[in-house]
Every structure is written in structure tokens, then in C-alpha cells.
N, C-alpha and C. Protein backbone atom coordinates (compact mmCIF):
# COMPACT_ATOMS: atom_id res chain seq x y z
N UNK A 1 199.59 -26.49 -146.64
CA UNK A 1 200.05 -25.30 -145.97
C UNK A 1 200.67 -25.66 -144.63
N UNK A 2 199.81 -26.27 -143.65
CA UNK A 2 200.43 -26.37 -142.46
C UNK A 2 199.59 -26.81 -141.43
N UNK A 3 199.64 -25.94 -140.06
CA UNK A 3 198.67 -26.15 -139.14
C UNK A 3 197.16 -26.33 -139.85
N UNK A 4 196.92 -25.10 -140.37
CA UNK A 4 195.30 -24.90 -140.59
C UNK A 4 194.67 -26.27 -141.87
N UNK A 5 195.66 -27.05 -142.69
CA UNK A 5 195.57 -28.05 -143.30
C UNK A 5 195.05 -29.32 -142.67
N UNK A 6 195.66 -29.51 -141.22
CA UNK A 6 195.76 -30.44 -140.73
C UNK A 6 194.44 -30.48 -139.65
N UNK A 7 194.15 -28.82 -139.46
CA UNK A 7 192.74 -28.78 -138.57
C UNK A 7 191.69 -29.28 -139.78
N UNK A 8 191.80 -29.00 -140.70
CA UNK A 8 191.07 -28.75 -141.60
C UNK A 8 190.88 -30.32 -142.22
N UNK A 9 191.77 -30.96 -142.45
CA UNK A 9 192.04 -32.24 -143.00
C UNK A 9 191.50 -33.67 -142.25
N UNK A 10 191.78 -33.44 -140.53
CA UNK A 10 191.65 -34.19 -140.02
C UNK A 10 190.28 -33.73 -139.03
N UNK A 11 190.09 -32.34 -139.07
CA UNK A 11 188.42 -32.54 -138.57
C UNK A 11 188.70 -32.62 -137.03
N UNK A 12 190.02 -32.33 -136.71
CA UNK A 12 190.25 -32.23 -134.90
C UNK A 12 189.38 -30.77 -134.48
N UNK A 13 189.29 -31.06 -133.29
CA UNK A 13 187.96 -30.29 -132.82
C UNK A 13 188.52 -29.84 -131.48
N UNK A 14 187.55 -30.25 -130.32
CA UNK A 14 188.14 -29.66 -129.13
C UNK A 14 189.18 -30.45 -128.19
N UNK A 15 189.82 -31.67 -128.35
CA UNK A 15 190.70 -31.99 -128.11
C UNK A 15 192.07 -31.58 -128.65
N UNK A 16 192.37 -31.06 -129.43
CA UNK A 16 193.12 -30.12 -129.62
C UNK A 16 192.92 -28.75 -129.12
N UNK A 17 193.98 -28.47 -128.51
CA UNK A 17 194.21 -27.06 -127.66
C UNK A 17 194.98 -26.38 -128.70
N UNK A 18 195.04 -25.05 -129.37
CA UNK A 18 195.54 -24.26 -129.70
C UNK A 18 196.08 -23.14 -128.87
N UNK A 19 197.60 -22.87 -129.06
CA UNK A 19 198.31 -21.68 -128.29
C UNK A 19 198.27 -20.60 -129.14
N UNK A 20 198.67 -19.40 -129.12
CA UNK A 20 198.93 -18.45 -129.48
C UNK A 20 199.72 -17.94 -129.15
N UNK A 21 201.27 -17.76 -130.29
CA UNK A 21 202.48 -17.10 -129.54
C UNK A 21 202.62 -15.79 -130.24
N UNK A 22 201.95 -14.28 -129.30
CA UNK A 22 201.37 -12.99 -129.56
C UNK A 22 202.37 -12.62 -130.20
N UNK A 23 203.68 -12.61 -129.85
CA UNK A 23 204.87 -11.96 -129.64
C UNK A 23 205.48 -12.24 -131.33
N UNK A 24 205.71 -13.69 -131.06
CA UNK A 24 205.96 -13.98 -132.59
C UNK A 24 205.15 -13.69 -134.07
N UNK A 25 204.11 -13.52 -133.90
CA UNK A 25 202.99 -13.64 -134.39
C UNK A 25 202.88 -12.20 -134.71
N UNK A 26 203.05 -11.10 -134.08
CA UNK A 26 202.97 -9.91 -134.00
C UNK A 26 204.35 -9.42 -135.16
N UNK A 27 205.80 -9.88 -134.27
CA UNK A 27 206.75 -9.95 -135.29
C UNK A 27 206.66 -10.93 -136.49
N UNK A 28 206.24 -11.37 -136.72
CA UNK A 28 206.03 -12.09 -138.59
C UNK A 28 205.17 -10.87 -139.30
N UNK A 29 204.27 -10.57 -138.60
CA UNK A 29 203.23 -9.28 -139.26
C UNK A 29 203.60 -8.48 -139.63
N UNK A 30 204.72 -7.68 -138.28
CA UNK A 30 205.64 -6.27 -138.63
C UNK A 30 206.77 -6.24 -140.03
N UNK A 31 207.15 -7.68 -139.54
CA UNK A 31 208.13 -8.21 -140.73
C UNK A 31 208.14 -8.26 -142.44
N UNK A 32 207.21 -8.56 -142.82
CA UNK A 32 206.81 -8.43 -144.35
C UNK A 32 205.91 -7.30 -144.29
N UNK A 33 206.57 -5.80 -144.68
CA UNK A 33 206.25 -4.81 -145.21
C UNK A 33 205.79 -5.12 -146.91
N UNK A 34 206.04 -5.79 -147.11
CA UNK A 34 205.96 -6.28 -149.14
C UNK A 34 204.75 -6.64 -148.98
N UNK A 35 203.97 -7.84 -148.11
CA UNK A 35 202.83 -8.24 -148.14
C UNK A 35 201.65 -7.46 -148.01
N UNK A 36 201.72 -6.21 -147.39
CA UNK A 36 201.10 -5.14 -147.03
C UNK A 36 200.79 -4.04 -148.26
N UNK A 37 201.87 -4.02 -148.57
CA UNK A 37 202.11 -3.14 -149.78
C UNK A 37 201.68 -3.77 -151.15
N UNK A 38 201.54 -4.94 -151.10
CA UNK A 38 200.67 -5.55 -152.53
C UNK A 38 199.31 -5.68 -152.26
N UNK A 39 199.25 -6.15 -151.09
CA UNK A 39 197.59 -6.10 -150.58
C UNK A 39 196.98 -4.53 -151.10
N UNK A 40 197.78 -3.88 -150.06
CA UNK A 40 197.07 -1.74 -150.68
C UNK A 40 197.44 -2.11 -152.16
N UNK A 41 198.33 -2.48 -152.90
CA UNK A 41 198.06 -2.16 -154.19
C UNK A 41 197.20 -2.69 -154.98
N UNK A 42 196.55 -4.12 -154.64
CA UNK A 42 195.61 -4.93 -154.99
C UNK A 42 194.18 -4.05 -155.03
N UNK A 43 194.09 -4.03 -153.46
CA UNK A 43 193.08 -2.87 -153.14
C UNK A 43 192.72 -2.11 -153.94
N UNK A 44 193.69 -1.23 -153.95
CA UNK A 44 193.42 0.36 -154.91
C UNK A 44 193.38 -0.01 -156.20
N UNK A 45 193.35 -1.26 -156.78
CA UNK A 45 193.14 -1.33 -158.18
C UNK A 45 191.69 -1.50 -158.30
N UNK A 46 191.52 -2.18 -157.18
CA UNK A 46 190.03 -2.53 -156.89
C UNK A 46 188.79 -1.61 -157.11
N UNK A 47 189.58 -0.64 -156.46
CA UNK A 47 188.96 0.52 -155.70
C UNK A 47 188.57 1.74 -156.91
N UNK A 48 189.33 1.82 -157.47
CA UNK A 48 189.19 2.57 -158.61
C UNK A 48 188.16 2.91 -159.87
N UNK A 49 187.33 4.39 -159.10
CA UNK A 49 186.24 4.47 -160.18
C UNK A 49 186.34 4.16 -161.50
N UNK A 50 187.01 4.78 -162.21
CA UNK A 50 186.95 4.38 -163.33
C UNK A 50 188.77 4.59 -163.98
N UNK A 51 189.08 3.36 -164.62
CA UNK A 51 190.10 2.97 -165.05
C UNK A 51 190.44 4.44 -166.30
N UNK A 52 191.67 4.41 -166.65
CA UNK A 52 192.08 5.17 -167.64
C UNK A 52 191.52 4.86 -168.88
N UNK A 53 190.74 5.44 -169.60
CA UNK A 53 190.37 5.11 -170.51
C UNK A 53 191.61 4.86 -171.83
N UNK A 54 192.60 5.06 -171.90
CA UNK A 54 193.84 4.92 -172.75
C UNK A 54 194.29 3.32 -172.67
N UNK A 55 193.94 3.17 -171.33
CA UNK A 55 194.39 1.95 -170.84
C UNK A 55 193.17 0.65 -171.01
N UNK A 56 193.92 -0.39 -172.11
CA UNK A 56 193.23 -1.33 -172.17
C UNK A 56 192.46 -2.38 -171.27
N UNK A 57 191.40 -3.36 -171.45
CA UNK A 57 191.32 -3.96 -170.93
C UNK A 57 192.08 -5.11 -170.16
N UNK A 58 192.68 -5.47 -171.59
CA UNK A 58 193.98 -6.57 -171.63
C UNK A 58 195.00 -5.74 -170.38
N UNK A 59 195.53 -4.67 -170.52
CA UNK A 59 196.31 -4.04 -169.58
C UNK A 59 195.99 -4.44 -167.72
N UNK A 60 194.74 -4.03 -168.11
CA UNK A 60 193.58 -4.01 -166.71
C UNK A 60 194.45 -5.90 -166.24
N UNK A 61 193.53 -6.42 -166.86
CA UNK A 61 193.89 -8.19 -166.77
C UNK A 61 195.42 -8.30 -165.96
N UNK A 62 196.53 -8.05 -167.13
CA UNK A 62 197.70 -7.99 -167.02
C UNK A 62 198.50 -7.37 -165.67
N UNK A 63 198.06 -6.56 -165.38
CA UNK A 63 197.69 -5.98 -163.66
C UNK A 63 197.41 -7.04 -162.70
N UNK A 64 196.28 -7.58 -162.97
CA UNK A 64 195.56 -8.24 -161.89
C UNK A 64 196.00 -9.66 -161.55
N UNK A 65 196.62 -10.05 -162.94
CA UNK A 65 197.99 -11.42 -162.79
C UNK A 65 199.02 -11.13 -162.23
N UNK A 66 199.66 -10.06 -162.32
CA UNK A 66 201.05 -9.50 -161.21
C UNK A 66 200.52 -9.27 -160.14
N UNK A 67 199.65 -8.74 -159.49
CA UNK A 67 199.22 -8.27 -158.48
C UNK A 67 199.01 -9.72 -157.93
N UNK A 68 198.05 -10.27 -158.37
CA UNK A 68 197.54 -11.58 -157.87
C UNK A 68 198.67 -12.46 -157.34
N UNK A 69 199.15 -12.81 -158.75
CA UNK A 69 200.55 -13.51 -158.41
C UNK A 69 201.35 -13.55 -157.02
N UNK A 70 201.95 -12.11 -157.15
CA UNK A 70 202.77 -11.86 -156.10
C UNK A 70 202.06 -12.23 -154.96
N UNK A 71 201.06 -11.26 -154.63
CA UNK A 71 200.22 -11.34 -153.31
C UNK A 71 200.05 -13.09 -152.82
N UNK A 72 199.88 -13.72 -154.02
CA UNK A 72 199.65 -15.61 -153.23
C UNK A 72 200.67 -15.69 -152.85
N UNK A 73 202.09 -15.73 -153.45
CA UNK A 73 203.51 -16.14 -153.44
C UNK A 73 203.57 -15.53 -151.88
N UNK A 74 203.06 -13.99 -151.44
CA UNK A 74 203.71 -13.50 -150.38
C UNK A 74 202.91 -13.98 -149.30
N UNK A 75 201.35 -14.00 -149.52
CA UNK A 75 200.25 -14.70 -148.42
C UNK A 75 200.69 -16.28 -148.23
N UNK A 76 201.18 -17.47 -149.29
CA UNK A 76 201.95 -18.21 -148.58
C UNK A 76 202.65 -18.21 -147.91
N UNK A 77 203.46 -17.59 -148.27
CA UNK A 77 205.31 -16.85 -147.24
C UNK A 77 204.36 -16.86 -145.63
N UNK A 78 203.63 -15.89 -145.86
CA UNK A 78 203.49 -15.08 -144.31
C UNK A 78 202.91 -16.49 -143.39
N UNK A 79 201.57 -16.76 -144.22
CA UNK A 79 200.70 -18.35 -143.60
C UNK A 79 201.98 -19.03 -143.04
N UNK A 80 202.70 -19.49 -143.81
CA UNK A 80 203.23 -20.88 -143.45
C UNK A 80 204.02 -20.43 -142.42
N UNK A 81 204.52 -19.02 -142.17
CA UNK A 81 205.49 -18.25 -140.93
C UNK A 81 204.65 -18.33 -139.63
N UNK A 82 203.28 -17.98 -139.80
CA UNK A 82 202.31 -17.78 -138.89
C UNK A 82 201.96 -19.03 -138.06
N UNK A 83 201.46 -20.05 -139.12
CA UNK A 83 201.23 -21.18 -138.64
C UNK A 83 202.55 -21.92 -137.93
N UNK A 84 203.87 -21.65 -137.91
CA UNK A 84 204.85 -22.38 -137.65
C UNK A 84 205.45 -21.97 -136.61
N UNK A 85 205.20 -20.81 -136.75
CA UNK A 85 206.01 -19.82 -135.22
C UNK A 85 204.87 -18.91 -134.23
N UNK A 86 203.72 -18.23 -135.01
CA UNK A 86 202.57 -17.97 -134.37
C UNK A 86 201.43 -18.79 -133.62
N UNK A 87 201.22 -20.09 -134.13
CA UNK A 87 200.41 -20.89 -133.41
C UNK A 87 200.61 -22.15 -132.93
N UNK A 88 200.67 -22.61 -131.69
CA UNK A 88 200.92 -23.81 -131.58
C UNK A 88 200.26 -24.95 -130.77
N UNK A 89 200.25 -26.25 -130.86
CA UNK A 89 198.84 -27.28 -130.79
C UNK A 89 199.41 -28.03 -129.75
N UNK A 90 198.57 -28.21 -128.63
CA UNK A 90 198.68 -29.20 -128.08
C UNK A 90 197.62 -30.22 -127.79
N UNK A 91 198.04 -31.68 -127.09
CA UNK A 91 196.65 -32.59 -126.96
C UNK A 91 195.96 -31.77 -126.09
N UNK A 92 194.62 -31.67 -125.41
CA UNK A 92 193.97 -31.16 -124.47
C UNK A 92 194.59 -30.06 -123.79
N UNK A 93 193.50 -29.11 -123.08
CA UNK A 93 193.79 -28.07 -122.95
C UNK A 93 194.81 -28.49 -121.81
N UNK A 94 195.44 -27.11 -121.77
CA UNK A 94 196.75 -27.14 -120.89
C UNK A 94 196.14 -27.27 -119.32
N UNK A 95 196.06 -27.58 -118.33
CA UNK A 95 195.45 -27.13 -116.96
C UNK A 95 195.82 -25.88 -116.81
N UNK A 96 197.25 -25.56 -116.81
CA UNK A 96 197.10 -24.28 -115.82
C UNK A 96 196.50 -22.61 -116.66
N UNK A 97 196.05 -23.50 -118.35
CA UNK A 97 195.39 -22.00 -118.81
C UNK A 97 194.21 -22.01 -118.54
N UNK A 98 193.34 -23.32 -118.93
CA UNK A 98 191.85 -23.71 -118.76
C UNK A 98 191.06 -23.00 -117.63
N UNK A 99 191.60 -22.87 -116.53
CA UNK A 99 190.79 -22.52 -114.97
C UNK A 99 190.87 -20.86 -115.04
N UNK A 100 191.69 -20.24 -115.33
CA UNK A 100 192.33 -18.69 -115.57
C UNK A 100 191.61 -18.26 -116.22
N UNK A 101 191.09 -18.82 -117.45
CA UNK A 101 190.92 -18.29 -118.42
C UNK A 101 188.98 -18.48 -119.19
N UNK A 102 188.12 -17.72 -118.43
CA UNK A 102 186.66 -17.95 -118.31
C UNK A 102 186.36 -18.01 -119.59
N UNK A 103 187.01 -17.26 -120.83
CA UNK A 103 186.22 -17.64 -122.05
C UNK A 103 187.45 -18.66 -123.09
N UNK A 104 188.02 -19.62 -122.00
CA UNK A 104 188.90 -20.50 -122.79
C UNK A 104 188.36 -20.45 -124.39
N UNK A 105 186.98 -21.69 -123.93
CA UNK A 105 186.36 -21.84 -125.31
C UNK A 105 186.57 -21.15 -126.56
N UNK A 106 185.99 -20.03 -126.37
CA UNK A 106 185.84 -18.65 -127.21
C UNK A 106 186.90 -18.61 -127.89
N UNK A 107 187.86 -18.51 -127.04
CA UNK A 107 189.50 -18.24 -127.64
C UNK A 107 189.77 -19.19 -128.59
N UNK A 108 189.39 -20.59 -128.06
CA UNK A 108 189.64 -21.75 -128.89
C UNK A 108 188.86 -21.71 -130.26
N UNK A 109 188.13 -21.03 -130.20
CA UNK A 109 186.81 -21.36 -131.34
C UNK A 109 187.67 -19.86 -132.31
N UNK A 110 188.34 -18.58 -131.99
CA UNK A 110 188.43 -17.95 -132.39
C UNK A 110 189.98 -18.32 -133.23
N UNK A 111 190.95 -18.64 -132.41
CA UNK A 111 192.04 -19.32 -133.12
C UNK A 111 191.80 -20.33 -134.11
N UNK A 112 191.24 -21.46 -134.05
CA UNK A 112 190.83 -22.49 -134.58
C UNK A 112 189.93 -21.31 -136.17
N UNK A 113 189.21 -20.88 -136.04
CA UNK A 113 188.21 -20.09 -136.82
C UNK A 113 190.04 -19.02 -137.76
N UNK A 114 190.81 -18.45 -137.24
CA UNK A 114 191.86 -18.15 -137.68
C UNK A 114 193.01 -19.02 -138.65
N UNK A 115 192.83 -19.78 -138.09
CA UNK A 115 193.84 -20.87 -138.90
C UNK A 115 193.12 -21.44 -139.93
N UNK A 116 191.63 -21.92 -139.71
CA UNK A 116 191.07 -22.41 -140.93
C UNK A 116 190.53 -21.23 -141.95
N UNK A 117 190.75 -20.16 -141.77
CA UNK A 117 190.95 -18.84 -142.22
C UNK A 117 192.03 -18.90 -143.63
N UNK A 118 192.90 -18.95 -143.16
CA UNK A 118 194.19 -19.14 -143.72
C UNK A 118 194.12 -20.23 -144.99
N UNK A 119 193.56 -21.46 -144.85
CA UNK A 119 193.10 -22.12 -145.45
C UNK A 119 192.18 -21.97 -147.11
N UNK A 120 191.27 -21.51 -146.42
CA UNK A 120 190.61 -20.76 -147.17
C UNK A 120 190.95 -19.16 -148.15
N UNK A 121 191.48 -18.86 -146.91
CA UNK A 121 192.03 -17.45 -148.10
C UNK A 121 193.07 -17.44 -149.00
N UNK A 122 193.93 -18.98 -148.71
CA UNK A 122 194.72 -18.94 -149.78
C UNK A 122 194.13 -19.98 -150.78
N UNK A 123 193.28 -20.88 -150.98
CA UNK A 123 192.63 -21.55 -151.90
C UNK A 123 192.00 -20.47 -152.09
N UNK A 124 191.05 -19.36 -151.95
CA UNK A 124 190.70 -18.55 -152.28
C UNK A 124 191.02 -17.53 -153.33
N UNK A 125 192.54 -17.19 -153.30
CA UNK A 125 193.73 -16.29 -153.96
C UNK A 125 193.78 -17.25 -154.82
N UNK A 126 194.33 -18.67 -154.65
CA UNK A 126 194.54 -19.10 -156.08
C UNK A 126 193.47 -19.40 -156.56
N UNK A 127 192.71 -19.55 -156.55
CA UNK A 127 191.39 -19.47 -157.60
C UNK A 127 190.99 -18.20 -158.59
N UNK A 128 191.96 -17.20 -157.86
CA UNK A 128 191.73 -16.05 -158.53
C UNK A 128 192.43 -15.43 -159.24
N UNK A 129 193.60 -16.17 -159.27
CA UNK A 129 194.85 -16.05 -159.88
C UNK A 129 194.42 -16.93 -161.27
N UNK A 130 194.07 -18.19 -160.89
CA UNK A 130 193.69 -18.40 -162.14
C UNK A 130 192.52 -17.93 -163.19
N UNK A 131 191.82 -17.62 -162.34
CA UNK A 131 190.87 -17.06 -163.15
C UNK A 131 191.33 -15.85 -164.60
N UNK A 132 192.20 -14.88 -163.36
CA UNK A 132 192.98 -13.57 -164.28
C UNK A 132 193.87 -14.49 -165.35
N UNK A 133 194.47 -15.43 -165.03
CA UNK A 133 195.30 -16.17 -165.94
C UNK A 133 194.07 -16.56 -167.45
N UNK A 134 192.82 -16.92 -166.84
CA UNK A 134 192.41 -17.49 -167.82
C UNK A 134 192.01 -15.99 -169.10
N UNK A 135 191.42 -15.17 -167.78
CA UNK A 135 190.97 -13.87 -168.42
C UNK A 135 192.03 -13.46 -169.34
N UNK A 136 193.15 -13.67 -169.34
CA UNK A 136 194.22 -12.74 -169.79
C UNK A 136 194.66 -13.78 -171.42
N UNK A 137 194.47 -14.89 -171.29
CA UNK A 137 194.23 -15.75 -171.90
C UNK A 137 193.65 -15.39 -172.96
N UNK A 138 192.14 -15.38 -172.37
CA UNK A 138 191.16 -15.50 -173.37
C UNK A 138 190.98 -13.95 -173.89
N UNK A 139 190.73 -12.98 -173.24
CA UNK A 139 190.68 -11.67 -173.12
C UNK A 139 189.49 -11.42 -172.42
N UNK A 140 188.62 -10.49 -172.35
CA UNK A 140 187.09 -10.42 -172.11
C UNK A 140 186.69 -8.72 -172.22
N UNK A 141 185.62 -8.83 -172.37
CA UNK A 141 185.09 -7.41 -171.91
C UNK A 141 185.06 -6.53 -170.40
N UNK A 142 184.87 -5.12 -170.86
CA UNK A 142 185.29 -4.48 -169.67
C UNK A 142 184.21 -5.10 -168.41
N UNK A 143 182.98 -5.50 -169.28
CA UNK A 143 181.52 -5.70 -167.88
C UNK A 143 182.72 -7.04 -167.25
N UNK A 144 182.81 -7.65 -167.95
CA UNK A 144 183.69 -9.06 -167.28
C UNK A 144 185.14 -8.43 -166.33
N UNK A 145 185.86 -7.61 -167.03
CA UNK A 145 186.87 -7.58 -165.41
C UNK A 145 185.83 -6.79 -164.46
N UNK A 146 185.19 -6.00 -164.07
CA UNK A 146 184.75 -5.04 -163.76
C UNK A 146 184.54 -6.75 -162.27
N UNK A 147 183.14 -7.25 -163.41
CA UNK A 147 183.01 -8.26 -162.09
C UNK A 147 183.86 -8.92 -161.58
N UNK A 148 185.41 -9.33 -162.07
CA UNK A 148 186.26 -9.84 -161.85
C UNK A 148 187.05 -9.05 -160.82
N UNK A 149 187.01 -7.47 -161.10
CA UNK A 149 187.45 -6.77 -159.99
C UNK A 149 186.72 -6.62 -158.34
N UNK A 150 185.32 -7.14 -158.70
CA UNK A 150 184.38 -7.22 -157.64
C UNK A 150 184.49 -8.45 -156.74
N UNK A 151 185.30 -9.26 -157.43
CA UNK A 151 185.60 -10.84 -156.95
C UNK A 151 187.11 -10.54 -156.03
N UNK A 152 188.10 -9.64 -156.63
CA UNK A 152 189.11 -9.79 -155.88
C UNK A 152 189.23 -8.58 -154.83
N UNK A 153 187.84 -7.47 -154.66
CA UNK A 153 187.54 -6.79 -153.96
C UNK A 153 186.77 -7.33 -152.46
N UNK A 154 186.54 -8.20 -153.39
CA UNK A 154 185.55 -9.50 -152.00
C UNK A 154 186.52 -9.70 -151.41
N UNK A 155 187.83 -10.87 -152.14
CA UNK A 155 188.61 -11.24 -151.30
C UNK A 155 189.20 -10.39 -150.20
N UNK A 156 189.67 -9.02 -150.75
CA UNK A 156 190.64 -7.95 -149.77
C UNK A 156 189.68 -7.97 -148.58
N UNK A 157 188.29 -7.66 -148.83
CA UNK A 157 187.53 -7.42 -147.42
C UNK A 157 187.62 -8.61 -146.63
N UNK A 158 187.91 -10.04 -147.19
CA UNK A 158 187.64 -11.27 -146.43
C UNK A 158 189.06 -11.18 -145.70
N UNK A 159 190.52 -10.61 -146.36
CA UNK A 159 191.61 -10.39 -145.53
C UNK A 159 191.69 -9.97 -144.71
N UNK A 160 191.20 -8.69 -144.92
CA UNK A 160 191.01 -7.48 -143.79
C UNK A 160 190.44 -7.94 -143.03
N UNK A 161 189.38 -8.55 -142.41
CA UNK A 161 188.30 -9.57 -141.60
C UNK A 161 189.03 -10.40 -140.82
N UNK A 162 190.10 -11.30 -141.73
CA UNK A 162 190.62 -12.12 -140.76
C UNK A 162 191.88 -11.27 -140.13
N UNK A 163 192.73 -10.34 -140.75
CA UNK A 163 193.86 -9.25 -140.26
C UNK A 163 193.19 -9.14 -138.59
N UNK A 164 192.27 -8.17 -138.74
CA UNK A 164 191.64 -7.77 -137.74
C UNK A 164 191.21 -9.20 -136.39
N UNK A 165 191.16 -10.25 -137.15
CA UNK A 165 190.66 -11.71 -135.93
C UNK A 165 192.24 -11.77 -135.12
N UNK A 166 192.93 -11.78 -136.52
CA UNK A 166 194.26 -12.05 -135.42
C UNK A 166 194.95 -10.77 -134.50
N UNK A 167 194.01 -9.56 -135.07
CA UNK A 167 194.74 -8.54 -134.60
C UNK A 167 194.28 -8.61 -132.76
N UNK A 168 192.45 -8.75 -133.09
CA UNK A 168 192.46 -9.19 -131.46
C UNK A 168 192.88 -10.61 -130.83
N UNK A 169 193.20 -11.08 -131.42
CA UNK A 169 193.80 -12.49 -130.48
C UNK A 169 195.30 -11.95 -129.87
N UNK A 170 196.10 -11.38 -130.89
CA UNK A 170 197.56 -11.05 -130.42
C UNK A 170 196.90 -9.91 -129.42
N UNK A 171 196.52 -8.74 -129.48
CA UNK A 171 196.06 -7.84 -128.20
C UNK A 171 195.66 -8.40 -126.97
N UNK A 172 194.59 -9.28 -126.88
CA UNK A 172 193.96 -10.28 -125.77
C UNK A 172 195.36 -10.90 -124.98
N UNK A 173 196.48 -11.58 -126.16
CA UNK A 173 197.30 -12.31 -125.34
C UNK A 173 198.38 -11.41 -124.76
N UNK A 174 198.71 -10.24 -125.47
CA UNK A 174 199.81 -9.05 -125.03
C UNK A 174 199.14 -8.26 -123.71
């Protein structure tokens, strides 16, 4: 992926300083209206007491591979925008932010905690992509998507979780 690969890969810690550029970061967000709009549609499939009964299981599945699909294809898009133009690394902290700034740390631990975020939520998505691939595959019973819908209901809340981390980091820095 990118930045969060390389925190992640190489195990850098607090000698690496992480920036946050609000502005950009804010515009990549505003920017992909599509990513937003598959997420709510992911969601609300999620969300949904009880499916149409007309409507097959296999159907159900077949859903949750388009949905899935797209949503990785677009959560890459956005990551690799974020990490490239939203965050940026330097060796040791900068001086003139370090002294200014009483909960440097915090910030650092919260960005850092954001990017390896990213990481995770997209190994996360594709794991779940394949899964529906396999489901759709094989077929299964309704108890089986049901939990399968409970798995990609997890994920949306784990998005929303990190949405909201970066939502206060860009506020803090604006």
C-alpha cells in the first residue's frame, strides 16, 4: 500500500515523526463521493432485518461480491491518496512542532495508530471479499450469510472508527 506498509513492515517507532497535511487530507475525503456511497450501501445490506424472501440466498452472496469488490478497489484508491498526499514522515521530530505542541506524543501515537489502520482495514476487506467469492462459489445456507453479513457489519463499524480517528486529527490540525 504505502506509508502504513512501511510503518508496519519496518517496525519504525518514535524516530519517525509523522505530519499531517489536514487540508489535503480533508480534500481526498470530500473527493470520492463513490467511496461513501458503497460503504452506505454495504452498510444497509448489512443492516437489513430481514432480506426479501423472493430473493435468494445465492442473490444475497452475489450482492456482497459487488459490493465488496468495488468498496476494496475504491478503499485502495482513497488509502494510497491519503497516505501520499495526507501524511507525511520525517526523521525525528521537527523542533519547531515538538516544544508547541504538549501532547506531541499523543498525536504521534494517534497518526501512527491511523496509518496502521489502513493497513489492516484493507487486508481486512480482502479477506472478505474472498470469503463472499468462496461463498458464492460454493453456495451456503441462509444461517451462513447471515454470519457472513455479521463479519462485514464488523468491518463497516471498524471503518467508521477509524473515519472518525482521522476526522479528529484533520479538526485538531485545521
Amino acid at each position: 500500500m504505502g506509508a502504513s506498509d512501511a510503518l508496519v513492515r519496518d517496525g519504525e517507532n518514535a524516530s519517525q515523526t509523522i505530519l499531517i497535511n489536514a487540508a489535503f487530507l480533508q480534500e481526498i475525503k470530500d473527493s470520492n463521493p463513490n467511496l461513501w456511497h458503497a460503504a452506505s450501501e454495504l452498510r444497509a445490506m448489512c443492516e437489513c432485518d430481514e432480506w426479501d424472501a423472493e430473493t435468494t440466498t445465492r442473490d444475497h452472496i452475489k450482492q456482497f461480491v459487488r459490493a465488496l469488490g468495488e468498496l476494496r478497489d475504491l478503499i485502495s484508491l482513497q488509502f494510497g491518496l491519503e497516505e501520499s498526499y495526507g501524511y507525511l514522515q520525517a526523521s525525528g521530530p521537527p523542533p519547531q512542532l515538538a516544544p508547541l505542541q504538549p501532547d506531541f506524543e499523543d498525536v504521534q501515537k494517534q497518526l501512527r495508530q491511523a496509518l496502521e489502520q489502513h493497513c489492516r482495514l484493507y487486508l481486512d476487506l480482502c479477506d472478505l471479499v474472498e470469503q463472499s467469492e468462496e461463498l458464492q462459489y460454493r453456495g451456503c445456507e441462509r444461517s451462513a450469510l447471515l454470519t457472513f453479513a455479521e463479519q462485514v457489519a464488523q468491518f463497516s463499524r471498524e471503518m467508521t472508527r477509524h473515519e472518525r480517528l482521522e476526522a479528529e486529527l484533520i479538526e485538531r490540525e485545521l
